[in-house]
Protein backbone atom coordinates (compact mmCIF):
# COMPACT_ATOMS: atom_id res chain seq x y z
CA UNK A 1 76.22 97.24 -20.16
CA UNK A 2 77.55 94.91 -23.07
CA UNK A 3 79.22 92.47 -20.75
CA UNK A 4 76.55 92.92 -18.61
CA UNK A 5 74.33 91.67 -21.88
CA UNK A 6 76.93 88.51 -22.81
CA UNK A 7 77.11 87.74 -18.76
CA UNK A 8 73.28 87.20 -18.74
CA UNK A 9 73.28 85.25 -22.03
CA UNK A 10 76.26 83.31 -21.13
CA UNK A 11 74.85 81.99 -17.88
CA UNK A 12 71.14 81.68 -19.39
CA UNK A 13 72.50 79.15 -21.52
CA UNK A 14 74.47 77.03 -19.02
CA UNK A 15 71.36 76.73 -17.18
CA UNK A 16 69.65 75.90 -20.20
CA UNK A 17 72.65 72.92 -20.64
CA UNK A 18 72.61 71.92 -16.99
CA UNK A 19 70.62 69.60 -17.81
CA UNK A 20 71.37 67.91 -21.01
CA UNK A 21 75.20 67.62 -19.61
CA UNK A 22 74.11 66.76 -16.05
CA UNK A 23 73.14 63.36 -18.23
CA UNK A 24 76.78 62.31 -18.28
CA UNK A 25 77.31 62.76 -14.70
CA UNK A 26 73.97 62.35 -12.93
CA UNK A 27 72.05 59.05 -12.81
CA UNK A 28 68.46 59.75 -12.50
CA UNK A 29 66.61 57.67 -10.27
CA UNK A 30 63.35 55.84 -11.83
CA UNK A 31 60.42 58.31 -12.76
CA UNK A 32 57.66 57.94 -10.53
CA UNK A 33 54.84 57.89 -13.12
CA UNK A 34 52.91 55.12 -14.19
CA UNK A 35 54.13 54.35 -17.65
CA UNK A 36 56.72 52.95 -19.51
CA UNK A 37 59.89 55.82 -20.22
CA UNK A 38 61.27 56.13 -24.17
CA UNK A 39 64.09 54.60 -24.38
CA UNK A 40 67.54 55.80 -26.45
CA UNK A 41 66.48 55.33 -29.95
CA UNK A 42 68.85 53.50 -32.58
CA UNK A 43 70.11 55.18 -35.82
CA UNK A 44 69.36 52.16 -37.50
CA UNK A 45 66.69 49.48 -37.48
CA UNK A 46 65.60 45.89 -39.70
CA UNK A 47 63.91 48.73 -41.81
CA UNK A 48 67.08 50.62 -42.41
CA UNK A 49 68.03 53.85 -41.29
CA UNK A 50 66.17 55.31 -38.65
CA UNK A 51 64.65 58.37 -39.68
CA UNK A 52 62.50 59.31 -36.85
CA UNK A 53 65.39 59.47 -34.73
CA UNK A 54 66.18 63.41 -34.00
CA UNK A 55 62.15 63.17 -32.93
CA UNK A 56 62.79 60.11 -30.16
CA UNK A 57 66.03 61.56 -29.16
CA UNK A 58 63.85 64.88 -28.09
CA UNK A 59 61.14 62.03 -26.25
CA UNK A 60 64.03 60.48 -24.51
CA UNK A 61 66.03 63.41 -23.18
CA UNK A 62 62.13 65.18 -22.25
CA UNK A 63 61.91 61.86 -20.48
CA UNK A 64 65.65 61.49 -19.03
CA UNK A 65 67.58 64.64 -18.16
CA UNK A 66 69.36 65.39 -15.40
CA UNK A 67 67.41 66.99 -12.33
CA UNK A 68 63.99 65.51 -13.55
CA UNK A 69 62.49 64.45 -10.69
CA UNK A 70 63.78 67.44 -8.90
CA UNK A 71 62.47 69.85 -11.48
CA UNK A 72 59.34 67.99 -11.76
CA UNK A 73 58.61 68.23 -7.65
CA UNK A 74 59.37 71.78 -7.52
CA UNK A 75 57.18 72.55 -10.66
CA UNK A 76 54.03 70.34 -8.94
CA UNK A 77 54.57 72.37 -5.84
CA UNK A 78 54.57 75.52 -7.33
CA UNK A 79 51.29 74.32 -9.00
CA UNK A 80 49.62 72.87 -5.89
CA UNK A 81 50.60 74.48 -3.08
CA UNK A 82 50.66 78.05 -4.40
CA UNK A 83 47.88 77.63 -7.49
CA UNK A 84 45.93 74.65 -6.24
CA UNK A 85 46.22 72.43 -9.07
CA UNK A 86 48.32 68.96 -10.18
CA UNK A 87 50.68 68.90 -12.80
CA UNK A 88 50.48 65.18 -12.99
CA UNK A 89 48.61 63.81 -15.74
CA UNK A 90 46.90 61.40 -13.34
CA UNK A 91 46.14 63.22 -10.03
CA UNK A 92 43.39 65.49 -8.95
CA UNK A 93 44.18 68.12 -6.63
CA UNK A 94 41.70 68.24 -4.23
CA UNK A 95 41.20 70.45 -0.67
CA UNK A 96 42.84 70.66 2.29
CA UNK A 97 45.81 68.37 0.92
CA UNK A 98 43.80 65.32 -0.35
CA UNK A 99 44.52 64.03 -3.95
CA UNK A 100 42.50 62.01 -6.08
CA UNK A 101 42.95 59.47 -8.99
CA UNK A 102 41.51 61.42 -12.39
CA UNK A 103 40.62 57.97 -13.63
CA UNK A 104 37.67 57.94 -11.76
CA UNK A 105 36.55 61.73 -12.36
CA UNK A 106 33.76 60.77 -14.93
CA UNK A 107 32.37 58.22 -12.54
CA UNK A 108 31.79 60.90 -9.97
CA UNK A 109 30.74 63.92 -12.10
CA UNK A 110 28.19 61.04 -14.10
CA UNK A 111 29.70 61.58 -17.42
CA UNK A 112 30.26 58.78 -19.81
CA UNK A 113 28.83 56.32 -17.88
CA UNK A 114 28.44 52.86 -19.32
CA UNK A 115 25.48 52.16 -21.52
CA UNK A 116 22.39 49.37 -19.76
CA UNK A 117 23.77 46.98 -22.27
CA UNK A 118 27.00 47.00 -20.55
CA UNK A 119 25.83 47.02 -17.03
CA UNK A 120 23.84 43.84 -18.34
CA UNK A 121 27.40 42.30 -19.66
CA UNK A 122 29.01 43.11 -16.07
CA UNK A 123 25.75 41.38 -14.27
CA UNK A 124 25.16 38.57 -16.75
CA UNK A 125 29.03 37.70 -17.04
CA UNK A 126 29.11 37.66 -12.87
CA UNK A 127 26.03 35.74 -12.95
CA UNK A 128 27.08 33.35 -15.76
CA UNK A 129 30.88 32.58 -13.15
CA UNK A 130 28.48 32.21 -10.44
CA UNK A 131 26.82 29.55 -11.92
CA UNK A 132 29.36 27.43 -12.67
CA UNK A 133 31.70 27.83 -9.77
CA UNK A 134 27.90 26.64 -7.76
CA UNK A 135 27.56 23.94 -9.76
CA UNK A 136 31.04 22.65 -8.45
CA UNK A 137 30.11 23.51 -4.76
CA UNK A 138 32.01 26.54 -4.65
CA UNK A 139 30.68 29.62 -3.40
CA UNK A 140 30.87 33.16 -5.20
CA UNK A 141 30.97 36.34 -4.28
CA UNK A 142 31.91 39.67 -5.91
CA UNK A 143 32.54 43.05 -4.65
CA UNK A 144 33.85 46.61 -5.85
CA UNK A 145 35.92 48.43 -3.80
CA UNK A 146 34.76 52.31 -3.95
CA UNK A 147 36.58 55.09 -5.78
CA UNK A 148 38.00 57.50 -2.90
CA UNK A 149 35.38 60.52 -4.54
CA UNK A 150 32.77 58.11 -3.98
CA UNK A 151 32.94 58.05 -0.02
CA UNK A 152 34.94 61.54 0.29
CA UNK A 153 33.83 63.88 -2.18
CA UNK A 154 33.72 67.30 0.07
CA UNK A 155 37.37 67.22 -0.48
CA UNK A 156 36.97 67.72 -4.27
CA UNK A 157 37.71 70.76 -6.30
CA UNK A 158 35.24 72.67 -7.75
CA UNK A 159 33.97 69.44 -9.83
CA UNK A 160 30.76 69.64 -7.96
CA UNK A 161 29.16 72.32 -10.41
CA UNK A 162 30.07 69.85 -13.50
CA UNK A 163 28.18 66.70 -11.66
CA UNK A 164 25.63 65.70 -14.93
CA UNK A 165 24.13 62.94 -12.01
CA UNK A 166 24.42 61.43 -8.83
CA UNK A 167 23.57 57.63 -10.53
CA UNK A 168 27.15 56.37 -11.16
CA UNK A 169 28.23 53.39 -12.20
CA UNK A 170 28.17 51.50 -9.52
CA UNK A 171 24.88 52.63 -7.99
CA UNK A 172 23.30 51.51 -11.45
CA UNK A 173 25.10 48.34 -11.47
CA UNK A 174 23.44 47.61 -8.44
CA UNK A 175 19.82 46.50 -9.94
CA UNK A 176 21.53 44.40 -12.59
CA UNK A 177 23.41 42.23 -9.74
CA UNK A 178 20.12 41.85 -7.53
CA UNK A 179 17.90 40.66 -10.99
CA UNK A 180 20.64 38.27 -11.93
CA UNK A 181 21.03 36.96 -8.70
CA UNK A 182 24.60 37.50 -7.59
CA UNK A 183 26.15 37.44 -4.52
CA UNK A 184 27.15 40.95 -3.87
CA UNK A 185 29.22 42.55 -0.68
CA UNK A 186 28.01 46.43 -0.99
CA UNK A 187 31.16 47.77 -0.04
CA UNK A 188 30.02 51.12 -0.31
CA UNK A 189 26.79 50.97 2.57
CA UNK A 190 29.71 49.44 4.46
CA UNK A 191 32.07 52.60 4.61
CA UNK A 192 29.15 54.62 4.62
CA UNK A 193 27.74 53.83 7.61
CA UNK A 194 31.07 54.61 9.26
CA UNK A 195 32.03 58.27 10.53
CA UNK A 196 35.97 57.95 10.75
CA UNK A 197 37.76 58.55 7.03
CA UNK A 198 39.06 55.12 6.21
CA UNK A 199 41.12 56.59 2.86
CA UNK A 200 44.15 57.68 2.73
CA UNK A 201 44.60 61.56 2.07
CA UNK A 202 47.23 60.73 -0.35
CA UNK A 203 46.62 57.45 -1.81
CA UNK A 204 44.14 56.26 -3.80
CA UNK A 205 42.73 53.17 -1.60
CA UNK A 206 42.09 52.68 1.63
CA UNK A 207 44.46 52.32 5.02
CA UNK A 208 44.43 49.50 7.19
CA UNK A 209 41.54 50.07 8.93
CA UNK A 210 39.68 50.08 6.20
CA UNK A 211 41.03 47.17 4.30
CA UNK A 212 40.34 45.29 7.80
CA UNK A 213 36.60 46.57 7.47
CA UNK A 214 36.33 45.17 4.04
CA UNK A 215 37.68 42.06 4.47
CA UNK A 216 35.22 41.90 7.37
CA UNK A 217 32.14 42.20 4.96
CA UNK A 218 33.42 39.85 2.30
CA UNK A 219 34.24 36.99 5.01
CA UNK A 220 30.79 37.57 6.50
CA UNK A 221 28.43 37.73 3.16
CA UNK A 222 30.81 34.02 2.08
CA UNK A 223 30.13 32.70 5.45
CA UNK A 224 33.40 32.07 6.06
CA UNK A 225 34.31 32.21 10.07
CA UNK A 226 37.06 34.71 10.85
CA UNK A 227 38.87 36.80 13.59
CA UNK A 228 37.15 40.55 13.32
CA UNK A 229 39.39 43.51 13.97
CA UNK A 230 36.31 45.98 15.12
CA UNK A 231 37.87 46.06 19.19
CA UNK A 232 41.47 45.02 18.32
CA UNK A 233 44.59 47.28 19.58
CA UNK A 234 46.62 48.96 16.64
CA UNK A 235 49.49 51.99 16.73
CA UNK A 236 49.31 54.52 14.33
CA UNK A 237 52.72 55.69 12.41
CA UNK A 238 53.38 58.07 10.28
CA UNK A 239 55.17 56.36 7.59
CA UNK A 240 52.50 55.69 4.85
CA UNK A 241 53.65 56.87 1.54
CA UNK A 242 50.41 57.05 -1.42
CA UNK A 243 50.88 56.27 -4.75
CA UNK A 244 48.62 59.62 -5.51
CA UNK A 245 51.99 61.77 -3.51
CA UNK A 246 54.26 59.54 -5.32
CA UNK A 247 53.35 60.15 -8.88
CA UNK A 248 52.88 64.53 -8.08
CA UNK A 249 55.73 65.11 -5.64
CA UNK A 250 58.22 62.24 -6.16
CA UNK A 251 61.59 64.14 -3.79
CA UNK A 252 58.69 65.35 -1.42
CA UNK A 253 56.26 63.38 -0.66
CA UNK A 254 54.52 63.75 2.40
CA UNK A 255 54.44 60.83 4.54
CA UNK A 256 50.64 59.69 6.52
CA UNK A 257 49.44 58.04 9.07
CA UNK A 258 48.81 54.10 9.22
CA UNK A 259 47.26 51.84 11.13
CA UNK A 260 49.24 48.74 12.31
CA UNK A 261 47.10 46.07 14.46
CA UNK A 262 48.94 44.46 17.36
CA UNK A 263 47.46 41.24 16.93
CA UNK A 264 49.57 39.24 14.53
CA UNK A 265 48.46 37.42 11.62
CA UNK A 266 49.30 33.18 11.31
CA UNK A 267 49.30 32.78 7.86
CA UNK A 268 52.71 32.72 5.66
CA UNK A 269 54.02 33.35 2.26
CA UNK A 270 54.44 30.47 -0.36
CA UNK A 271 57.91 31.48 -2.15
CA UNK A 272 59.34 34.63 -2.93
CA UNK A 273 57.20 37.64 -2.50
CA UNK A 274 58.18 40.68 -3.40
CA UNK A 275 55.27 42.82 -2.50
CA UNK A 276 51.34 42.04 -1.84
CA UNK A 277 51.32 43.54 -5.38
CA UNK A 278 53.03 40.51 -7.00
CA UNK A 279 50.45 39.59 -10.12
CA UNK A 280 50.43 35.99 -8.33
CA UNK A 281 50.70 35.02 -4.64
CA UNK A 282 50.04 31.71 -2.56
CA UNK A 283 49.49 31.77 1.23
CA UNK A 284 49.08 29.05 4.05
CA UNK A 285 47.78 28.82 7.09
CA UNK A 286 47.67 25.70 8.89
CA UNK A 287 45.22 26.82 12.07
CA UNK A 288 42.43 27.15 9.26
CA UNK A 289 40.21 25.81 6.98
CA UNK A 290 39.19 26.00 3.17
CA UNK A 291 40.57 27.09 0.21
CA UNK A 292 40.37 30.47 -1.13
CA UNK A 293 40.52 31.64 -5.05
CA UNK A 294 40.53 35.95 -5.34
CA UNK A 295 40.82 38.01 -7.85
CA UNK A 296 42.04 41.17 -7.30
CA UNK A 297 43.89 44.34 -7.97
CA UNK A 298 45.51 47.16 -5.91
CA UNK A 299 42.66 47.56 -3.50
CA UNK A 300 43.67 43.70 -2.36
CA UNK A 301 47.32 44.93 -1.27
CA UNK A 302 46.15 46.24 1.71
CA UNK A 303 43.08 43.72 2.06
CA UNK A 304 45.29 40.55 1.01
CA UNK A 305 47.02 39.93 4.60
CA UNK A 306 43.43 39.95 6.71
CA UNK A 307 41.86 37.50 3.57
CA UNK A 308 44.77 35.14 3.37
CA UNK A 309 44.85 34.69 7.38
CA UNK A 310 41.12 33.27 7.16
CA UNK A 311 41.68 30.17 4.99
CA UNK A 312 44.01 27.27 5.23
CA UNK A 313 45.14 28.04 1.55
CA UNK A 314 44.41 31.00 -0.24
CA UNK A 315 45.63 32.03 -4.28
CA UNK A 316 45.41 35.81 -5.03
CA UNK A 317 45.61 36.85 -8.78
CA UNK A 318 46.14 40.27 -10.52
CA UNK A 319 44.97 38.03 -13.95
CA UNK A 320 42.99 39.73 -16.46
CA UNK A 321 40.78 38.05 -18.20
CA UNK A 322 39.71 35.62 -14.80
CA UNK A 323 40.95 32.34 -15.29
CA UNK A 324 38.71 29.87 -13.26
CA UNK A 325 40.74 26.61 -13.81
CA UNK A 326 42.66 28.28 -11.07
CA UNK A 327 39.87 27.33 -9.22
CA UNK A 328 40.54 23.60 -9.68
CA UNK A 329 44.48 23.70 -9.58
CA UNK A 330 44.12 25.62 -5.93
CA UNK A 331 41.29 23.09 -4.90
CA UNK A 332 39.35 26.02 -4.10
CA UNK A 333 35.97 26.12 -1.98
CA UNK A 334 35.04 30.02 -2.28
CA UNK A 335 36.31 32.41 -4.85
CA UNK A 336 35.89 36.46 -4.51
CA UNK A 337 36.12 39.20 -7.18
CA UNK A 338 36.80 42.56 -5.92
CA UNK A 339 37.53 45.05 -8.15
CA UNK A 340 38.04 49.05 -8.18
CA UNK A 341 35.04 51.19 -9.19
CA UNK A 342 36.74 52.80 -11.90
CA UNK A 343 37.54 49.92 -13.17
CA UNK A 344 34.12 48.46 -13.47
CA UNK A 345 34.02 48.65 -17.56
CA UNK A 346 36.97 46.75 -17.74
CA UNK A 347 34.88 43.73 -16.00
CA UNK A 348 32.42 44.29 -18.78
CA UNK A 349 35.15 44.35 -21.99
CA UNK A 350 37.16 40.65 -20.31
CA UNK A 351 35.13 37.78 -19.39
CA UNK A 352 36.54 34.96 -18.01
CA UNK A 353 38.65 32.13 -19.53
CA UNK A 354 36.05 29.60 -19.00
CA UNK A 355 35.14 26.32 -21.37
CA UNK A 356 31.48 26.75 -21.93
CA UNK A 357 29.01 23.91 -21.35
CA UNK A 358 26.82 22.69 -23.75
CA UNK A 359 23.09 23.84 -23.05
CA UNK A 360 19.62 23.26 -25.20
CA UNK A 361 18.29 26.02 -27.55
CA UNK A 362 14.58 26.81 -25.81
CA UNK A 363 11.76 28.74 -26.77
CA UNK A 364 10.18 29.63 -30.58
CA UNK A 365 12.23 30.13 -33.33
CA UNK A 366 11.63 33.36 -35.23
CA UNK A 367 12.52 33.99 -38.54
CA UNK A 368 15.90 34.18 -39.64
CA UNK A 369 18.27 37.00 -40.83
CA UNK A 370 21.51 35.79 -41.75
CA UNK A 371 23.58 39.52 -41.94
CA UNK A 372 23.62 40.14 -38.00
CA UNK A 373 26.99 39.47 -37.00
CA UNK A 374 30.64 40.86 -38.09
CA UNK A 375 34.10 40.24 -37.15
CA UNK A 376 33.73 37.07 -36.00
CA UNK A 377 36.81 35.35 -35.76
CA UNK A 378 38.18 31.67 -34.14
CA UNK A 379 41.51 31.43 -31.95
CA UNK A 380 43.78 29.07 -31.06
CA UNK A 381 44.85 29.38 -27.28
CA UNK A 382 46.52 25.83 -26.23
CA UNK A 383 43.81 23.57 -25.13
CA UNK A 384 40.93 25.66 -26.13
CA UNK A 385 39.49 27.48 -28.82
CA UNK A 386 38.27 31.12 -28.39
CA UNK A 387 34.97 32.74 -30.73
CA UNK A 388 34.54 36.23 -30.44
CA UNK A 389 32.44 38.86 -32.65
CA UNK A 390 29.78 41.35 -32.04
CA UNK A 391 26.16 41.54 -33.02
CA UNK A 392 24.83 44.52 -35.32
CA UNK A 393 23.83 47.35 -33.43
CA UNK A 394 20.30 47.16 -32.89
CA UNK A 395 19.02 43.51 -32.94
CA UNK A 396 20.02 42.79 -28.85
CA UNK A 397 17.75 44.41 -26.04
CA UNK A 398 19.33 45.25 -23.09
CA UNK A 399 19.01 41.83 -21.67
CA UNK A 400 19.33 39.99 -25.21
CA UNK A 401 21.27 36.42 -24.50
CA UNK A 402 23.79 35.24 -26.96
CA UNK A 403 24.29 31.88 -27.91
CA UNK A 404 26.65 30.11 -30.84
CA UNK A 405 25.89 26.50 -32.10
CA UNK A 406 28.34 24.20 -33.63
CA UNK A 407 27.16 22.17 -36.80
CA UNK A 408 23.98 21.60 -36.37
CA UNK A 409 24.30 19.79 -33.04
CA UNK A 410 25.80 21.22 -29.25
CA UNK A 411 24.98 24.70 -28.07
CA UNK A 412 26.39 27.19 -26.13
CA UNK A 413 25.42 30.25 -24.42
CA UNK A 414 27.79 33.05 -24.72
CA UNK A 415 29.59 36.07 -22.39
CA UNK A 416 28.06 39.37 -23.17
CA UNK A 417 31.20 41.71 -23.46
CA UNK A 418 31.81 45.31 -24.75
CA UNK A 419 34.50 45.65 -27.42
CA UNK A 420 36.88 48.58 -28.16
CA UNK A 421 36.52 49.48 -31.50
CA UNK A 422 38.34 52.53 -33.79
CA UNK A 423 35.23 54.39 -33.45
CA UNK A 424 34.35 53.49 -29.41
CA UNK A 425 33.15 50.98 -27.05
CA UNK A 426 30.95 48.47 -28.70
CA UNK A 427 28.50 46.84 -25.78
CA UNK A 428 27.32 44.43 -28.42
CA UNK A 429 30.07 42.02 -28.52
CA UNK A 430 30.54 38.27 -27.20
CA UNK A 431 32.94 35.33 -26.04
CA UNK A 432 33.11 31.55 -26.09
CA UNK A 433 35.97 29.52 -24.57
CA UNK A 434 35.65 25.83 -26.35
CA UNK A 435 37.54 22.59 -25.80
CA UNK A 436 39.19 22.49 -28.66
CA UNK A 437 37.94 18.41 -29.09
CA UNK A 438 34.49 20.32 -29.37
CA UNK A 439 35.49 21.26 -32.79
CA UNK A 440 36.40 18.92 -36.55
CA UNK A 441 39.25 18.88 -37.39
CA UNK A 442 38.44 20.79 -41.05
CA UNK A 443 35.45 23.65 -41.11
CA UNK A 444 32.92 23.74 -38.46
CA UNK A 445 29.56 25.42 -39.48
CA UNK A 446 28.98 27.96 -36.73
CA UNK A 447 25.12 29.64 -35.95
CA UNK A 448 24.72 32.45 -34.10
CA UNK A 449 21.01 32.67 -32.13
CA UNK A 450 20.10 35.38 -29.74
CA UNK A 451 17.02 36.28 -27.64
CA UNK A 452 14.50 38.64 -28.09
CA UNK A 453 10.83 39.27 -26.80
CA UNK A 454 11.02 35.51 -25.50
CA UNK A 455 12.13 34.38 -28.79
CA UNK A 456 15.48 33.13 -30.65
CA UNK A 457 16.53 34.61 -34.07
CA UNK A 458 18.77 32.98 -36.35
CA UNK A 459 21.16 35.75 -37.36
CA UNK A 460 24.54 34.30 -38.18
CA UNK A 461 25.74 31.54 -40.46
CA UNK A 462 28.89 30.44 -41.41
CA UNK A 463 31.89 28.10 -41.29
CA UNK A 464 34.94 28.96 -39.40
């Protein structure tokens, strides 16, 4: 029974070394989660010796041993297949095999939605690039492409019972873009209104199909002539592979169907491309015409091919904040924002690099209060100048405008913007791109005006 005893302890604890020592003989492939991995800490740094170092060592061999991967897929399909759940960090397991991005759970259960102010900042912001790019003869349009939960929620968990509301985001966005005016693609009525699932199971955006359906809508509400794909041939393979499988099974993912249209596309690549993920990518097509800006992020990999075969020259940009002078370097004609649902208050914290024009201060002056503005602060950034701060909580309505005046003379009206703070999300904040010849060369007195029950207050003055 003793040796029995030692036997069990001995081989407990080679399993328990497998796989610290499978380190110095197994390479592990690249995790498949979304983040950066620790790497091997140093025992000494510019600060002398490192003392935190037993504590990173544990982060980097939690983060490195041997058999990860492995160990991690078996342990996420013990979890889902057996109990139901995800042991990814990320990924909602939903029914009947579907998985969902937890990044956009609050959107669909109505929790911590964004405040009116900050639906105004989205709108206003939109509304504010829309005027500018029309000034230029450019047309504008901007749509969001719909979390997966939003069009396919039966195959949730049992979330349902937590849903607080059915007015998400995006559905309250809605009103703000109408009122300011913007040209909006409802992506959303468009998927709708059709009965085949357009999602991948396993991914978080959607297939081919569907990417072929939105790029429909969006060349239709620009005006912009195009091929549709609505009666077009296509063969379905299974070889899809979602990013949603990817990050909670990583040795056994389950591959999906796509759809793969026969007709072939006429545009072509402008140097090296890795993938239709690359943060920046130029396309030609000579058949066409005009000259296409987009912003966009992973719901354009899919979408990019049927948008960049519809324009003689098109520029597609992962770029956060927007930068419109891409506008003039690409000769553009039409630029489109589309951009994830769940990432909607992202659009509302990073408005875009844009030199603001000078505009007159209208309508009666009320009187003035001179403590309504904090952290304001000036920055350098090449050519331009950047003025940022954030009014006191309390003097802006929901539709309050912002505008900053530089001594004594030009005006300028200002994005609305949420800022992160240590305490939250502050929907109070704003942003001015200058030309930095707008500005002396020693202290400029800066003014700070905004609008209120068809009135301007005074509540900022300083030099900067």
């Amino acid at each position: 029974m003793k040796r029995l005893k030692q036997l069990y302890c001995v081989i407990f604890f080679v399993i328990c070394l497998c796989p610290l020592l499978g380190m110095l003989f197994v390479k592990e492939e690249a995790s498949s989660e979304n983040r950066e991995l620790a790497e091997f800490p140093k025992l000494k740094t510019e600060e002398g010796v490192n003392v935190e170092w037993l504590s990173q060592a544990g982060d980097y061999f939690q983060e490195h041993f041997a058999f990860r991967n492995e160990l991690v897929t078996a342990n996420a399909l013990l979890h889902g297949k057996i109990l139901g759940v995800s042991t990814a960090e990320g990924v909602i397991q939903g029914k009947d095999g579907w998985l969902y991005y937890k990044d956009s759970l609050d959107d669909y259960l109505g929790t911590e939605l964004l405040s009116e102010r900050s639906l105004y900042n989205i709108s206003h912001t939109l509304s504010m690039m829309q005027d500018y790019l029309t000034e230029r003869g450019v047309k504008f349009l901007f749509a969001a492409a719909p979390n997966k939960n939003t069009l396919y929620g039966e195959h949730m968990p049992y979330y349902d019972s937590l849903k607080v509301t059915e007015d998400n985001n995006l559905k309250r966005l809605k009103p703000y873009l109408e009122k300011e005016g913007v040209a909006y693609a409802d992506l959303q009525a468009v998927f709708d209104a059709e009965s085949e699932t357009l999602y991948h199971q396993r991914d978080s955006h959607w297939n081919n199909k569907g990417a072929a359906l939105a790029a429909d809508a969006l060349l239709t509400a620009a005006g912009k002539e195009h091929d549709s794909y609505d009666e077009e041939a296509y063969a379905v393979r299974t070889d899809f592979e979602g990013d949603l499988d990817k990050m909670l099974y990583p040795l056994a993912m389950e591959p999906e169907d796509e759809i793969y249209f026969d007709k072939p596309t006429s545009f072509a690549y402008v140097g090296e491309v890795g993938s239709n993920f690359d943060p920046k990518i130029t396309t030609v097509n000579p058949s066409k015409r005009g000259s296409l800006v987009m912003y966009r992020d992973s719901f354009g990999n899919a979408l990019l091919p049927f948008m960049a075969d519809a324009y003689a020259n098109a520029y597609f940009s992962r770029g956060v904040p927007y930068n419109l002078s891409d506008v003039d370097v690409n000769a553009a004609d039409t630029v489109i924002v589309v951009r994830a649902e769940r990432f909607l208050p992202e659009v509302a914290q990073s408005p875009p690099v844009l030199d603001a024009g000078e505009i007159p201060l209208t309508g009666d002056m009320a009187e003035s209060s001179l403590d309504g503005a904090l952290d304001v602060q000036m920055k350098a950034m090449g050519p331009r100048v950047q003025i940022t701060g954030r009014i006191l909580s309390g003097q802006l309505d929901t539709e309050s405008g912002i505008y900053l005046r530089l001594n004594g003379a030009a005006a300028y009206e200002a994005f609305p913007m949420d800022v992160k703070t240590e305490s939250g999300t502050d929907d109070n904040g704003f942003c001015v791109y200058l030309s930095a010849d707008k500005l002396k060369a020693e202290e400029n007195t800066l003014e700070i005006f905004i609008s209120k029950d068809k009135k301007l207050y005074k509540i900022y003055q300083d030099m900067i």
